[in-house]
Protein backbone atom coordinates (compact mmCIF):
# COMPACT_ATOMS: atom_id res chain seq x y z
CA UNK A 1 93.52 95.32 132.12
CA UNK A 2 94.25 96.46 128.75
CA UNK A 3 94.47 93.63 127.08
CA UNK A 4 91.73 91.89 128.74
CA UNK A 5 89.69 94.76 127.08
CA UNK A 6 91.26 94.29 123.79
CA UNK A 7 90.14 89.89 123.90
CA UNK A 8 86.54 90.41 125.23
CA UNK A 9 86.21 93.09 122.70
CA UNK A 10 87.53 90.73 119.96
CA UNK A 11 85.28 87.89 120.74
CA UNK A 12 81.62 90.15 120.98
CA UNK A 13 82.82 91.47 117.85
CA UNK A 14 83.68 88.16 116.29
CA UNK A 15 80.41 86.38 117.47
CA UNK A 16 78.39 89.66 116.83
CA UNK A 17 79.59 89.73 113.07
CA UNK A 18 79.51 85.51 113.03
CA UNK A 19 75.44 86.08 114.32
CA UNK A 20 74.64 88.67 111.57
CA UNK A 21 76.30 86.72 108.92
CA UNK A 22 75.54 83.51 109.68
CA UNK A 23 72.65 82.87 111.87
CA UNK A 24 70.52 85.52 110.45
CA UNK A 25 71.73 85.09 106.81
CA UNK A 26 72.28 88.62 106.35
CA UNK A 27 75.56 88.16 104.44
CA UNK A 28 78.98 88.86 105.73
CA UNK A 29 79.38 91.77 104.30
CA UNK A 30 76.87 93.15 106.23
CA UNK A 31 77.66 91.34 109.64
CA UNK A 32 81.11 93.20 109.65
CA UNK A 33 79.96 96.88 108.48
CA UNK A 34 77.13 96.72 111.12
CA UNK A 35 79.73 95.60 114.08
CA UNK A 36 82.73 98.12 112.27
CA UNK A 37 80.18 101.33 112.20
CA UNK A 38 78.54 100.50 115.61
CA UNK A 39 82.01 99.81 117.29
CA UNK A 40 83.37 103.04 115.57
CA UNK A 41 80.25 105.07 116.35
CA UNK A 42 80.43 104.02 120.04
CA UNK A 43 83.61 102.90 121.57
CA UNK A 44 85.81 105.85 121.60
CA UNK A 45 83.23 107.75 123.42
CA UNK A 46 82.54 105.67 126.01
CA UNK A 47 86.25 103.74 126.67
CA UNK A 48 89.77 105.45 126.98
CA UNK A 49 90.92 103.23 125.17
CA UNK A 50 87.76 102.81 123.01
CA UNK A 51 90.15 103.70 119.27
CA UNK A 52 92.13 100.98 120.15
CA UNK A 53 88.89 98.47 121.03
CA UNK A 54 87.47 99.69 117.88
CA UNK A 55 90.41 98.88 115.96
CA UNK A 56 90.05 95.33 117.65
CA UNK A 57 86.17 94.91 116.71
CA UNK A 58 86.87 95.66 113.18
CA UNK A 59 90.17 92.83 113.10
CA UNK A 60 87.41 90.47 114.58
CA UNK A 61 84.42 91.16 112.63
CA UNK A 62 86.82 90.03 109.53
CA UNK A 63 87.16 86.99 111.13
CA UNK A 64 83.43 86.92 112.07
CA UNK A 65 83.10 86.60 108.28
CA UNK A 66 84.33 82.88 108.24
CA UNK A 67 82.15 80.55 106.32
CA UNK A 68 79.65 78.13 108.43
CA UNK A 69 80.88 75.49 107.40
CA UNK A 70 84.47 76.33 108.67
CA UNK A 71 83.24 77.45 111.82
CA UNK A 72 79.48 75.79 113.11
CA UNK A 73 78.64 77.47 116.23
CA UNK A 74 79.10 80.50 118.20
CA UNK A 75 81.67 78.73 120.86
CA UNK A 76 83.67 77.94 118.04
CA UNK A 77 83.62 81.94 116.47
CA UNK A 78 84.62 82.54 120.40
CA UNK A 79 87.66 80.86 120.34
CA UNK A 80 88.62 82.31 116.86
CA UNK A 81 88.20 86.06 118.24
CA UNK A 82 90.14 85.05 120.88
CA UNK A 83 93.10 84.00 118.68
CA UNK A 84 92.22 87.09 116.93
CA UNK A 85 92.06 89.28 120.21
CA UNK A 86 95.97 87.70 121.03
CA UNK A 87 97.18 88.07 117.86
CA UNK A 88 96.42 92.02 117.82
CA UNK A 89 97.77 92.02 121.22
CA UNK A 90 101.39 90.41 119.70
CA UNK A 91 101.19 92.45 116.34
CA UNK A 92 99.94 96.08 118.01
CA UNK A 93 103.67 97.27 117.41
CA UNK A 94 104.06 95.55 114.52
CA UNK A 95 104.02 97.45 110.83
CA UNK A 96 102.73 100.21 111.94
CA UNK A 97 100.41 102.01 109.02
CA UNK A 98 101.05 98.98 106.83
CA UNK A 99 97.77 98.40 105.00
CA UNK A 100 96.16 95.06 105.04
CA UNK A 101 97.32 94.14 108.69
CA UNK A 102 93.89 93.65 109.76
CA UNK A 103 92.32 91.20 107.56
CA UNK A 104 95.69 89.28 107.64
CA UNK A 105 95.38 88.52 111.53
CA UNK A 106 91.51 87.85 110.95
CA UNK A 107 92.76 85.28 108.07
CA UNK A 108 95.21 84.25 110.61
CA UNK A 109 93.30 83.65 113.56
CA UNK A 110 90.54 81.73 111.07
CA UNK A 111 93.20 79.30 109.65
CA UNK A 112 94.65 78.43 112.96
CA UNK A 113 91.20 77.70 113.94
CA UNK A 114 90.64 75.44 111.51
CA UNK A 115 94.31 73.96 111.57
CA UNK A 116 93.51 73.26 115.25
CA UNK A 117 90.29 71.46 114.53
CA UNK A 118 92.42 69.20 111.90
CA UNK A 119 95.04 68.53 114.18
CA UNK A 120 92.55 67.46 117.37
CA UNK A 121 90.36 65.57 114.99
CA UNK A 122 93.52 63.36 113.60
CA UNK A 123 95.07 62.93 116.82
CA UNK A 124 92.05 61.95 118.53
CA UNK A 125 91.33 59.73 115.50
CA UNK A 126 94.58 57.80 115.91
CA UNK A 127 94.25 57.50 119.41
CA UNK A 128 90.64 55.52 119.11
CA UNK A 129 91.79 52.99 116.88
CA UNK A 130 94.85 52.19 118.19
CA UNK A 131 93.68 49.49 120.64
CA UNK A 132 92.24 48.61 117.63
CA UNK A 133 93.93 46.13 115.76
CA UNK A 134 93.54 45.30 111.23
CA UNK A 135 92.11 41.83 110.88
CA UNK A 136 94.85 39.71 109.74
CA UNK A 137 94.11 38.27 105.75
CA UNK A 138 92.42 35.23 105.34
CA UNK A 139 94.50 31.82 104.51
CA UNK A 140 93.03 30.16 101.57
């Protein structure tokens, strides 16, 4: 139950941050502070575990601040807090009180994203042409 806290946290988080930022051009600067002092404010008051869910918001609003461009749409910022919700669930025990840990699973969880886009987009490339055949050179 815990960790099914921990995802759903990460993707509201991510998407809320991704909506601030991007959709409503606020900046993404912005974006994540809002989500970080609202998840801070709130969370541990209201969950048992609401330190460790406001831990998670703040991994995913990093990620929230992926560019546009990288990222298009709000299904899209889902499935990146979701890699960043199961990557905090893997690296909880992990460096423990090692700075930057945060932002490095919100870089994380962005470049997979992307390298996962790359991947489907070649594979899926390759597989539509090859029924496809090159026109053999013309015979002068």
């Amino acid at each position: 139950m815990d960790n099914l806290a921990i995802i759903i946290t990460a993707v509201l988080a991510g998407i809320a941050t991704y909506g601030i930022s991007v959709k409503l051009e606020k900046g993404a600067v912005f974006g994540s502070a809002i989500v970080v002092l609202v998840s801070g404010l709130f969370l541990p008051h209201f969950f048992e575990m609401g330190t460790t869910l406001a831990v998670v918001a703040t991994t995913s609003s990093y990620a929230g601040m992926v560019a546009g461009k990288n990222v298009p749409n709000f299904k899209e910022m889902a499935a990146v807090g979701l890699i960043a919700g199961l990557l905090f669930i893997l690296a909880e025990p992990v460096y423990q009180g090692v700075g930057g840990k945060l932002g490095v699973m919100a870089a994380i969880a962005c470049l997979c994203w992307i390298g996962l886009k790359k991947v489907y987009g070649m594979v899926f490339s390759k597989l539509g042409n090859a029924g496809k055949q090159e026109p053999a050179g013309r015979m002068q």
